[in-house]
PDB file of N, CA and C in Angstrom:
ATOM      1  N   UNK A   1     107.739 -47.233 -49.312  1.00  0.00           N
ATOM      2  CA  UNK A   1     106.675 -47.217 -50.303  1.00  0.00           C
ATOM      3  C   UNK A   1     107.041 -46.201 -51.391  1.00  0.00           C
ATOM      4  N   UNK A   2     107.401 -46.261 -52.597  1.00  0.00           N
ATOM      5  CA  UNK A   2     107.337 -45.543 -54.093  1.00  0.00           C
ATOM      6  C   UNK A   2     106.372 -45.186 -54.758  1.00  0.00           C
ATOM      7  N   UNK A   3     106.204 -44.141 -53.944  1.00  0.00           N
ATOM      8  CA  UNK A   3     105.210 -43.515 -54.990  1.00  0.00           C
ATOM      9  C   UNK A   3     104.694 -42.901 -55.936  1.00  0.00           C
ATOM     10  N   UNK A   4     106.362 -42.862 -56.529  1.00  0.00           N
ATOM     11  CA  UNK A   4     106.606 -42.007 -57.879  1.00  0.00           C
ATOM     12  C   UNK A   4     107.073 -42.970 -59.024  1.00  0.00           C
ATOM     13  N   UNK A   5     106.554 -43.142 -60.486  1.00  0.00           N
ATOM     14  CA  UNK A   5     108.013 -43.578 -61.095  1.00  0.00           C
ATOM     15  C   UNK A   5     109.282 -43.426 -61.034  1.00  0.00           C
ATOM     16  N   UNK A   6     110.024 -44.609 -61.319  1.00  0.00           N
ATOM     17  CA  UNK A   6     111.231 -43.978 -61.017  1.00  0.00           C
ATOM     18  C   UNK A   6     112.154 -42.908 -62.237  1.00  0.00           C
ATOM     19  N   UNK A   7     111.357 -42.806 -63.601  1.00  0.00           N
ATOM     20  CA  UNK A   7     111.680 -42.217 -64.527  1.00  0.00           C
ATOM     21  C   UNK A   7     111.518 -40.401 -64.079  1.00  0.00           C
ATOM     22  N   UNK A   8     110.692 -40.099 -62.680  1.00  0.00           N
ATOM     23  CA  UNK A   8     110.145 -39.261 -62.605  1.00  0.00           C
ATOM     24  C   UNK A   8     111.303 -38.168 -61.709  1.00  0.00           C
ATOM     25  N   UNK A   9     112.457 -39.350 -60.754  1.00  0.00           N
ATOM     26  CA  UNK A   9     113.706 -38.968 -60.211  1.00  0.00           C
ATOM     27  C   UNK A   9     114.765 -38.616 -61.325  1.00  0.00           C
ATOM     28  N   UNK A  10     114.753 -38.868 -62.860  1.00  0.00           N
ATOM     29  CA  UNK A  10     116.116 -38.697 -63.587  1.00  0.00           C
ATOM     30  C   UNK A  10     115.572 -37.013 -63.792  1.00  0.00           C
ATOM     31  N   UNK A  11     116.263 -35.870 -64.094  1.00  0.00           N
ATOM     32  CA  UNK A  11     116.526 -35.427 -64.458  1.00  0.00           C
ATOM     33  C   UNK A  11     115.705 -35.305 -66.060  1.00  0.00           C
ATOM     34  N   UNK A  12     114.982 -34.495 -66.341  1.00  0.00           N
ATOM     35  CA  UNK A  12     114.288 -34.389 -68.116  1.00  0.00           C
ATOM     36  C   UNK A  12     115.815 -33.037 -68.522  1.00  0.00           C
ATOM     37  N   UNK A  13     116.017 -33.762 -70.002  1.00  0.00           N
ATOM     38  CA  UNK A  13     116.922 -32.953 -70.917  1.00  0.00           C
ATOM     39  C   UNK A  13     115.708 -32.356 -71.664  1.00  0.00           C
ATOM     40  N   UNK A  14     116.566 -30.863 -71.795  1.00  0.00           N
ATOM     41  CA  UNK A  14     115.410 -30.310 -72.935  1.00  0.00           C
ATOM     42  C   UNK A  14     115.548 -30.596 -73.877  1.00  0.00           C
ATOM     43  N   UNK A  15     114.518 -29.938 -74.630  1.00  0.00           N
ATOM     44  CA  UNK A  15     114.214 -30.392 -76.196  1.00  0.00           C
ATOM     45  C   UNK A  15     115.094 -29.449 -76.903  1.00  0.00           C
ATOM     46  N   UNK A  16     115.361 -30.144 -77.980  1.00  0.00           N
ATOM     47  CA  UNK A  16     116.125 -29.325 -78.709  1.00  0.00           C
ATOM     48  C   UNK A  16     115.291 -28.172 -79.307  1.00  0.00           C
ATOM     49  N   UNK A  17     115.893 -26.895 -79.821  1.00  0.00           N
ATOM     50  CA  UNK A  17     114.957 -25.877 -80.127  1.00  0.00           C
ATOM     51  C   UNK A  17     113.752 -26.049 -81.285  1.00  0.00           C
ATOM     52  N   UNK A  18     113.148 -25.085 -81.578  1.00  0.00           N
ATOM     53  CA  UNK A  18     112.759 -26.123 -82.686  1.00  0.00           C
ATOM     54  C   UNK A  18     112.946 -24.541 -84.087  1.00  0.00           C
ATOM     55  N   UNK A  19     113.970 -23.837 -83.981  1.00  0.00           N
ATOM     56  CA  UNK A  19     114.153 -22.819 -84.356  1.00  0.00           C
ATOM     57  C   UNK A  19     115.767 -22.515 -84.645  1.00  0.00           C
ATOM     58  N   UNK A  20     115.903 -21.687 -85.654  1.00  0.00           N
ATOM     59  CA  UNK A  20     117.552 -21.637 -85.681  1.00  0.00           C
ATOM     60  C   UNK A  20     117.821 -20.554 -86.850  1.00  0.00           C
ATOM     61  N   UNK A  21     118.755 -19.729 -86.306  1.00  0.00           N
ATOM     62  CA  UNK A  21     119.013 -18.434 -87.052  1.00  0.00           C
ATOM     63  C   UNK A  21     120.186 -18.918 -88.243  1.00  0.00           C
ATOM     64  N   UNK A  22     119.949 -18.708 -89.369  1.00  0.00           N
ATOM     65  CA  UNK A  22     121.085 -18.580 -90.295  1.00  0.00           C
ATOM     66  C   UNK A  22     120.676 -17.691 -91.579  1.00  0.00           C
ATOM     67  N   UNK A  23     122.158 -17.843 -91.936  1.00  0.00           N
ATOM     68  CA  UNK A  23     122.298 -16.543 -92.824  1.00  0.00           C
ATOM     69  C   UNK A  23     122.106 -17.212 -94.499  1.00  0.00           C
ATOM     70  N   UNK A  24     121.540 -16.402 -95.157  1.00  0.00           N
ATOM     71  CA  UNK A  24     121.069 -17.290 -96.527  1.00  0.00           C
ATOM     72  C   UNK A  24     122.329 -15.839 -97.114  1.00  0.00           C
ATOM     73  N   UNK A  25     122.343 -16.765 -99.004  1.00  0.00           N
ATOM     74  CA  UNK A  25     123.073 -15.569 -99.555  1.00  0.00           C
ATOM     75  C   UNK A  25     121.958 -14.897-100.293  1.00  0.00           C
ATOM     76  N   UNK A  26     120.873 -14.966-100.007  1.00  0.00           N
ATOM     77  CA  UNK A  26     119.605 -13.887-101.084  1.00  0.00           C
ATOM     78  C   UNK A  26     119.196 -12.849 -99.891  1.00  0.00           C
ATOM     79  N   UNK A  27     118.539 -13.488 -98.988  1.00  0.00           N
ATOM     80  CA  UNK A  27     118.111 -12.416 -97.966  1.00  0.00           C
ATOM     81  C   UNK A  27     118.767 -12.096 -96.492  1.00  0.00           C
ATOM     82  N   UNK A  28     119.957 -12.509 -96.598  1.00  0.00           N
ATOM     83  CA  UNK A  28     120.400 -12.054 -94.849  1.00  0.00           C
ATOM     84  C   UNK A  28     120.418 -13.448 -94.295  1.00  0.00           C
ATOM     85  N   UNK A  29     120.058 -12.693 -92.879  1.00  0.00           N
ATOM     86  CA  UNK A  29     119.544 -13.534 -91.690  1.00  0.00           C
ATOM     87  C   UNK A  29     117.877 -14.005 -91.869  1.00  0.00           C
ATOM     88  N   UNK A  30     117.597 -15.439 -91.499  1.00  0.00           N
ATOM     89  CA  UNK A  30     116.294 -15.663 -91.759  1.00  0.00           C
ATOM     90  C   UNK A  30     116.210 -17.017 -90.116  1.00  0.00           C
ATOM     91  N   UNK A  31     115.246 -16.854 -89.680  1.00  0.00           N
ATOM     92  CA  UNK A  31     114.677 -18.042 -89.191  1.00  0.00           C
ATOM     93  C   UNK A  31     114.214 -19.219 -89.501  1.00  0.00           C
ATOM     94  N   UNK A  32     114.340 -20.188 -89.262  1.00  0.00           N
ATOM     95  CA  UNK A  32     114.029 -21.381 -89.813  1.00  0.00           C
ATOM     96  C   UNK A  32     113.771 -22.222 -89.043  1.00  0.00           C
ATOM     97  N   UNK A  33     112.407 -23.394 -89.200  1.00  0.00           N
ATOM     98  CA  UNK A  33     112.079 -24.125 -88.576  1.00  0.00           C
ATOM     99  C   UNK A  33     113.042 -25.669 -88.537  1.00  0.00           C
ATOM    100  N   UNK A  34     113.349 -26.281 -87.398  1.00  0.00           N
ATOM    101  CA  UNK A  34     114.107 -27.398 -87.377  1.00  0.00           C
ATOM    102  C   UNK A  34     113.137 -28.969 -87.165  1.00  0.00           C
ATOM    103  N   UNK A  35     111.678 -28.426 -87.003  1.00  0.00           N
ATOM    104  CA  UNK A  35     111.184 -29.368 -86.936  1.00  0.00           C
ATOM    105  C   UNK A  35     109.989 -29.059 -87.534  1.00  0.00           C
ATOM    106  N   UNK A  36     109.069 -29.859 -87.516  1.00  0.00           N
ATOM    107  CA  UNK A  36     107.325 -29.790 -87.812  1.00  0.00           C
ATOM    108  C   UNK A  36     107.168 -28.821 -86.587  1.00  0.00           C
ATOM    109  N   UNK A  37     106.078 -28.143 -86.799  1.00  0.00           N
ATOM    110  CA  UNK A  37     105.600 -26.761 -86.234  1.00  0.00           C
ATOM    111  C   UNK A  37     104.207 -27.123 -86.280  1.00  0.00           C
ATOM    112  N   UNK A  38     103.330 -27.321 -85.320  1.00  0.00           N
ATOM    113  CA  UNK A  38     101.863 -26.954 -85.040  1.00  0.00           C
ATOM    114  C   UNK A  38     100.992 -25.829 -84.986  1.00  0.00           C
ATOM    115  N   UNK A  39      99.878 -25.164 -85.629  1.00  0.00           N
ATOM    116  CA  UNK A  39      99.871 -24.378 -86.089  1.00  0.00           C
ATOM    117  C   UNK A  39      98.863 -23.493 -84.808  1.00  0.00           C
ATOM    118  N   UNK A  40      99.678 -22.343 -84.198  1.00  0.00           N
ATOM    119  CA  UNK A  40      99.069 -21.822 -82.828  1.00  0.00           C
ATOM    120  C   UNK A  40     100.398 -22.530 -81.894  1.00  0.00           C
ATOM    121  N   UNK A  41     101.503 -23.088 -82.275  1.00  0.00           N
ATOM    122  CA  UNK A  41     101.926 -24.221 -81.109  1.00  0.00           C
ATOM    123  C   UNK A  41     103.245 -23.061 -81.056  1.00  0.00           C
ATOM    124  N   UNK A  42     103.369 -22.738 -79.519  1.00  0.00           N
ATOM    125  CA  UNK A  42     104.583 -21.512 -79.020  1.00  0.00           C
ATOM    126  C   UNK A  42     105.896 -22.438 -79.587  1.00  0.00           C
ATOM    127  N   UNK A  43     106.987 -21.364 -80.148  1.00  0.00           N
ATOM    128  CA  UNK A  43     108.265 -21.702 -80.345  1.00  0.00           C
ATOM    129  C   UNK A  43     109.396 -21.030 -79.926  1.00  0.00           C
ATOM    130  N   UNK A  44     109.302 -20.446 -79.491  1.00  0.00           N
ATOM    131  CA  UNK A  44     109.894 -19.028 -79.008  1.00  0.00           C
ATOM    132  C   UNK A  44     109.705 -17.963 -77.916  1.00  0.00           C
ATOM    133  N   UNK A  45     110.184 -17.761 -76.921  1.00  0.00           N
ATOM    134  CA  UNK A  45     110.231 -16.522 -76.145  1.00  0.00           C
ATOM    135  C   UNK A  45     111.307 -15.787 -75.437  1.00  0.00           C
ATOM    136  N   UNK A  46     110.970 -14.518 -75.740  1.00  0.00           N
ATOM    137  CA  UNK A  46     112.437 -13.896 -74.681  1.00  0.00           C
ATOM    138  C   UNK A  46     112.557 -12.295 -74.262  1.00  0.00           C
ATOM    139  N   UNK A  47     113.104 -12.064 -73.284  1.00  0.00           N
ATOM    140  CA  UNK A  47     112.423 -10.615 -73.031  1.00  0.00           C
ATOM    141  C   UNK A  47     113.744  -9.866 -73.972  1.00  0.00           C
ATOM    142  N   UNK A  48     113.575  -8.885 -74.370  1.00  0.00           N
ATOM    143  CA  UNK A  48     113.776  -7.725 -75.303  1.00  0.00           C
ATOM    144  C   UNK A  48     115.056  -7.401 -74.454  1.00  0.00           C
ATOM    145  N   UNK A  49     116.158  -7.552 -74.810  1.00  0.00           N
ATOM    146  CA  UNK A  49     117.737  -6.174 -74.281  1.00  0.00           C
ATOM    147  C   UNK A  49     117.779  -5.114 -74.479  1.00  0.00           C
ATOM    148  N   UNK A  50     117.114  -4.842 -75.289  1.00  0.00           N
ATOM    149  CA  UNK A  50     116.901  -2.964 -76.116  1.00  0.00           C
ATOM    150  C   UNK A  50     115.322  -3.097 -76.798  1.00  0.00           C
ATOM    151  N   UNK A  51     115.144  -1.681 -76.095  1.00  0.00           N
ATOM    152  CA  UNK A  51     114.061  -1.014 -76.877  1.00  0.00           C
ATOM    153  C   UNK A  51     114.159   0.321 -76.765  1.00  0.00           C
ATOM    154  N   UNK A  52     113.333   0.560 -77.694  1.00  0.00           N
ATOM    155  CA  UNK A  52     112.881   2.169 -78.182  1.00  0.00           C
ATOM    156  C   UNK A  52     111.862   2.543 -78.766  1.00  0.00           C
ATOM    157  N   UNK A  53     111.086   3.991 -79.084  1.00  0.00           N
ATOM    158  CA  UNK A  53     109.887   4.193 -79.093  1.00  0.00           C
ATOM    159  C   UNK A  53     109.536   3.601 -80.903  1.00  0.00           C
ATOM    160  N   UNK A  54     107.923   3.595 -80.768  1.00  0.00           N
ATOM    161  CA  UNK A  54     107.898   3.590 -81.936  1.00  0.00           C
ATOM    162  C   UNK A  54     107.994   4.616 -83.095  1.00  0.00           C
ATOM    163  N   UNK A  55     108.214   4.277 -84.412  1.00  0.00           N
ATOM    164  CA  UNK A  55     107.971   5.663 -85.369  1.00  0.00           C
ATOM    165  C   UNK A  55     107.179   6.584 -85.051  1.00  0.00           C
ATOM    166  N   UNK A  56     105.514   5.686 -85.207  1.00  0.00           N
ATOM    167  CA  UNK A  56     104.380   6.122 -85.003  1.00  0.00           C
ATOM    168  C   UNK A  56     104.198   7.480 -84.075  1.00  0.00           C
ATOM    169  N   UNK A  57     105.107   7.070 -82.675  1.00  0.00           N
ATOM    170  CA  UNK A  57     104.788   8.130 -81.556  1.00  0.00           C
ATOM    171  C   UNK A  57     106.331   9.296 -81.685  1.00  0.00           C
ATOM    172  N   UNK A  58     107.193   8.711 -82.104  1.00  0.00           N
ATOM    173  CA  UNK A  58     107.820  10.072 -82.750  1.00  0.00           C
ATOM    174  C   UNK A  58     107.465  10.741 -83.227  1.00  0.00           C
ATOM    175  N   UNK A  59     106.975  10.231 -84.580  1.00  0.00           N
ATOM    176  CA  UNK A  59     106.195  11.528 -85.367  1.00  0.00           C
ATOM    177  C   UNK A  59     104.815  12.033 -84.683  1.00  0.00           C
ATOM    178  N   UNK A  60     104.573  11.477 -84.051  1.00  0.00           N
ATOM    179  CA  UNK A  60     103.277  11.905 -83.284  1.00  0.00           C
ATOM    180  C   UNK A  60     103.829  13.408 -82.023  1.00  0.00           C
ATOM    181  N   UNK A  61     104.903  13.370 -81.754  1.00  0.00           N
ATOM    182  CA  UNK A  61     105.951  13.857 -80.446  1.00  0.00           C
ATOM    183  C   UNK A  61     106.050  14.924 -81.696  1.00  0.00           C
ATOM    184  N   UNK A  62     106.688  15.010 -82.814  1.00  0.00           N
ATOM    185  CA  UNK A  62     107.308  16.113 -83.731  1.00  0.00           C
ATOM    186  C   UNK A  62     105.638  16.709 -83.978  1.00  0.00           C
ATOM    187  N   UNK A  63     104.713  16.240 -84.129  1.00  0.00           N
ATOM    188  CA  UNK A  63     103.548  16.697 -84.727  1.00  0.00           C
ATOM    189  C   UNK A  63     102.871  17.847 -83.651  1.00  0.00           C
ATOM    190  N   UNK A  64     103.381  17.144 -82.411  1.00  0.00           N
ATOM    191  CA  UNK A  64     102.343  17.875 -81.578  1.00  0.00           C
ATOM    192  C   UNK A  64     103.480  18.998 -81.151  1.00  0.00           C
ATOM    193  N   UNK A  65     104.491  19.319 -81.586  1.00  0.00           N
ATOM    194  CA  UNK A  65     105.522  20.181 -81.018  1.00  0.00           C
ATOM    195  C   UNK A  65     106.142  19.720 -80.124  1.00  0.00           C
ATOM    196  N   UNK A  66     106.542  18.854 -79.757  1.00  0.00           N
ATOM    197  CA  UNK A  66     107.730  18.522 -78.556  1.00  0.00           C
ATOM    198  C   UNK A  66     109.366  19.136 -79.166  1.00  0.00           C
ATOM    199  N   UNK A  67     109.801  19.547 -78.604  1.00  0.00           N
ATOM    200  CA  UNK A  67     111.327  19.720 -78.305  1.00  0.00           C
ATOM    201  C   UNK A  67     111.966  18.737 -79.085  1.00  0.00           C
ATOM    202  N   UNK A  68     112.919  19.288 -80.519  1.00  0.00           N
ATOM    203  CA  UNK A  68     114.069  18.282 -81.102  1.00  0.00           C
ATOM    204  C   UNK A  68     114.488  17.678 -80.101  1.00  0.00           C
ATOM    205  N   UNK A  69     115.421  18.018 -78.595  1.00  0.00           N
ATOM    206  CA  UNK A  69     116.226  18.095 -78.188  1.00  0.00           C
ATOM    207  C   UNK A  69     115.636  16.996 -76.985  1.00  0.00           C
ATOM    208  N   UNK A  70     114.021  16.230 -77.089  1.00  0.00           N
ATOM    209  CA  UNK A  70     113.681  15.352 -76.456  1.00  0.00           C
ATOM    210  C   UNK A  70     113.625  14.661 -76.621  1.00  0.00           C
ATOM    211  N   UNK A  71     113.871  14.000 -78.149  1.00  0.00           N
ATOM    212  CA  UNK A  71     113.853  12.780 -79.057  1.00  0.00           C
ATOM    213  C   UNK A  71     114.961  12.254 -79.245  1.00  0.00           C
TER     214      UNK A  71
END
């Protein structure tokens, strides 16, 4: 007895992105959409390789006296 489609055994290919980095000659690097975009509709995610603090709490760290030599 089948109780699945059988479209439901192949394997789904992903979608192509719908996003793509290139380099313009006015501003750099820019993002660009490769398809129609829905507006609220996710295109993108990824966890961060590097981080570091913000400005905000540096100067907040120099303000309140912390140590050059901790920053």
């Amino acid at each position: 007895m089948d109780l699945m489609p059988a479209d439901w055994l192949e394997p789904s290919r992903p979608s192509p992105p719908s996003i793509q980095v290139l380099l313009t000659e006015s501003a750099g690097r820019g993002v660009f959409a490769t398809r129609s975009i829905e507006p609220g509709q996710l295109i993108h995610t990824a966890k961060p390789f590097v981080s570091h603090p913000s400005i905000s709490s540096i100067d907040k760290r120099r303000m309140s006296g912390a140590s050059e030599g901790l920053l």
